[in-house]
C-alpha atoms as a PDB file:
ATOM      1  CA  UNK A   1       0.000   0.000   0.000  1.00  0.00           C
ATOM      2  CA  UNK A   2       1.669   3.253  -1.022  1.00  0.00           C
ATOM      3  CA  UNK A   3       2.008   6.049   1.497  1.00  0.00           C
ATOM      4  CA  UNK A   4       0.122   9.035   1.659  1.00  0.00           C
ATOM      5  CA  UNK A   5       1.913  11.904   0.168  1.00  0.00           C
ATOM      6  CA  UNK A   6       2.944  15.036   2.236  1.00  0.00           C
ATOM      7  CA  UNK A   7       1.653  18.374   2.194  1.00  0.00           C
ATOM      8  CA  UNK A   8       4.439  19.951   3.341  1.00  0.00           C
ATOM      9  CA  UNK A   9       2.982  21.196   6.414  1.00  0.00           C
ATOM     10  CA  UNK A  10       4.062  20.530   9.543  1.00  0.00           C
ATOM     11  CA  UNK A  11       2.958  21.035  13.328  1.00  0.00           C
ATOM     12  CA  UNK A  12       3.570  22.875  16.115  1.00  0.00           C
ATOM     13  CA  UNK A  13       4.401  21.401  19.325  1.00  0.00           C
ATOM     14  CA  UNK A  14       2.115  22.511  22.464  1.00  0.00           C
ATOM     15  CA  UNK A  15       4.694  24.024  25.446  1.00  0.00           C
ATOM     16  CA  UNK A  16       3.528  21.498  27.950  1.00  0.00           C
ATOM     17  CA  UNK A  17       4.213  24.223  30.620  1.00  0.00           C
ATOM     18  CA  UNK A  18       1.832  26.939  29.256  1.00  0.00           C
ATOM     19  CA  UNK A  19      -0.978  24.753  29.003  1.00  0.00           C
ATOM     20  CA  UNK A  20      -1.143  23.543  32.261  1.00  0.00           C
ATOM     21  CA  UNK A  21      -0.772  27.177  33.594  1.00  0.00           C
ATOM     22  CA  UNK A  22      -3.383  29.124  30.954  1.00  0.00           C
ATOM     23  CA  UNK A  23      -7.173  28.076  30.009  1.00  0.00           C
ATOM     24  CA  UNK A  24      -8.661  29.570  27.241  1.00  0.00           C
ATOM     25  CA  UNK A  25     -12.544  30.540  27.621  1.00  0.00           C
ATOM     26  CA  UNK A  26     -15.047  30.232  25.410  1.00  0.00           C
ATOM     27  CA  UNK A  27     -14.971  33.816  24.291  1.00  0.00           C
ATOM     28  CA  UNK A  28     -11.230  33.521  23.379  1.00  0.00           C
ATOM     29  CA  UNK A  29     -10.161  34.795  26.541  1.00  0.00           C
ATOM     30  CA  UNK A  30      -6.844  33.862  28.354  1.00  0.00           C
ATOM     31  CA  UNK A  31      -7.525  32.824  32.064  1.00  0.00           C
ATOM     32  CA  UNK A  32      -4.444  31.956  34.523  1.00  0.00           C
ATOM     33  CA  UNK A  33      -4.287  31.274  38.268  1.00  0.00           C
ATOM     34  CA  UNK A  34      -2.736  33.410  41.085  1.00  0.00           C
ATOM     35  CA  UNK A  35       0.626  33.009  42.562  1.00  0.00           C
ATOM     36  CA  UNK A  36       1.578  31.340  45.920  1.00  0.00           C
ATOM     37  CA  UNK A  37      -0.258  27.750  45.351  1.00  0.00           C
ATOM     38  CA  UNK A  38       2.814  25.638  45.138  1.00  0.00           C
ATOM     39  CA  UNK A  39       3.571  25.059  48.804  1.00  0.00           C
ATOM     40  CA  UNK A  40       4.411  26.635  52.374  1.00  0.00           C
ATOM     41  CA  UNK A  41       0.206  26.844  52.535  1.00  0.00           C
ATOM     42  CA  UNK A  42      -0.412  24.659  55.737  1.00  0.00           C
ATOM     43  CA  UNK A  43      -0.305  27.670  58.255  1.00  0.00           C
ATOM     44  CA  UNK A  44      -2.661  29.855  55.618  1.00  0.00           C
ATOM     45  CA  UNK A  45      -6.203  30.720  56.555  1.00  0.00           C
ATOM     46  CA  UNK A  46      -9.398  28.967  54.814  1.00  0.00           C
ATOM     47  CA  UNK A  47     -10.342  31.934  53.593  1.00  0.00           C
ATOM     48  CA  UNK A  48      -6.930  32.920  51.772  1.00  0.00           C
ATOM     49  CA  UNK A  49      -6.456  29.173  50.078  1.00  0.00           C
ATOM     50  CA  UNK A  50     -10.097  29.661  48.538  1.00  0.00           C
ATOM     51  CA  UNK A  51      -8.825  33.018  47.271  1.00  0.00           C
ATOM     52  CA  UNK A  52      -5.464  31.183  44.923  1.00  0.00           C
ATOM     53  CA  UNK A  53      -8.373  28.368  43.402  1.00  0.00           C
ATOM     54  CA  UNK A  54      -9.863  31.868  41.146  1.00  0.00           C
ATOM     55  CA  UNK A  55      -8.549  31.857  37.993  1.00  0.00           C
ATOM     56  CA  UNK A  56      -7.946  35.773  36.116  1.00  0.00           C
ATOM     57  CA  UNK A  57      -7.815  37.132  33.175  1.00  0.00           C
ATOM     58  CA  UNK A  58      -4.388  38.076  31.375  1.00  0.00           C
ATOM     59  CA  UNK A  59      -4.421  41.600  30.540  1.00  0.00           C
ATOM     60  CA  UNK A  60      -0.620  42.214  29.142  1.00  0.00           C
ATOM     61  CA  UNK A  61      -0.726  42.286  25.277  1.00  0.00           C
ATOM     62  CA  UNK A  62       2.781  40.525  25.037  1.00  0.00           C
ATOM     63  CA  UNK A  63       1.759  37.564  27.943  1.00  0.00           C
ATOM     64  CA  UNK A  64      -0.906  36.428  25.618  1.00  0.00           C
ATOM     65  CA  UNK A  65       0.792  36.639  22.229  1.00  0.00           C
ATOM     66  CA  UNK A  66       3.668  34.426  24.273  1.00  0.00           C
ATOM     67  CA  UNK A  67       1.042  32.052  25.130  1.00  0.00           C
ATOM     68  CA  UNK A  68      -0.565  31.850  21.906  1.00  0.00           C
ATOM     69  CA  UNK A  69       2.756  30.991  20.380  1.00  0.00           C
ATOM     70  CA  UNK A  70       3.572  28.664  22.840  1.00  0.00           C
ATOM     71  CA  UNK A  71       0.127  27.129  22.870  1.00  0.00           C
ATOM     72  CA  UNK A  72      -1.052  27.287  19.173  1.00  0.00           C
ATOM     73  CA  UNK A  73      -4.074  24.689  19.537  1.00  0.00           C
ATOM     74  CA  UNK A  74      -4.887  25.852  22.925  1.00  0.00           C
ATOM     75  CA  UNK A  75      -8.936  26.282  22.771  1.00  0.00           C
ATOM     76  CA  UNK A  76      -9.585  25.007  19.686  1.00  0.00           C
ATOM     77  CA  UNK A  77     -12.309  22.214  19.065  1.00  0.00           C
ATOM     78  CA  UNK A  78     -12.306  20.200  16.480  1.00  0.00           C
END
């Protein structure tokens, strides 16, 4: 059986990092979580842990054209 011939394109390769750290919503924008969840959190209050779990928008132009280079398939469906 012959072998399907190429198209010449190629793809990208998804930054594992960025797309653990972003979400993209369903209106296209860029979410990411707050600072200060990796450890050291056993003598924080309730109340400040529940704070970190929000998620917020990126608002720096240059942040989300790094993460939409970084991340090209990132909230696409198909």
């Amino acid at each position: 059986m012959p072998r399907k011939p190429k198209d010449g394109k190629f793809k990208m390769k998804t930054h594992k990092a960025t797309s653990k750290r972003f979400k993209m919503t369903g209106s296209g924008m860029i979410m990411r979580t707050k600072i200060g969840k990796g450890h050291l959190r056993r003598r924080t209050p309730d109340r400040t842990k529940q704070m970190f779990e929000e998620m917020i928008p990126v608002k720096t132009r240059n942040i989300k054209k790094s993460v939409r280079r970084l991340a090209p398939y990132m909230g696409k469906k198909d």
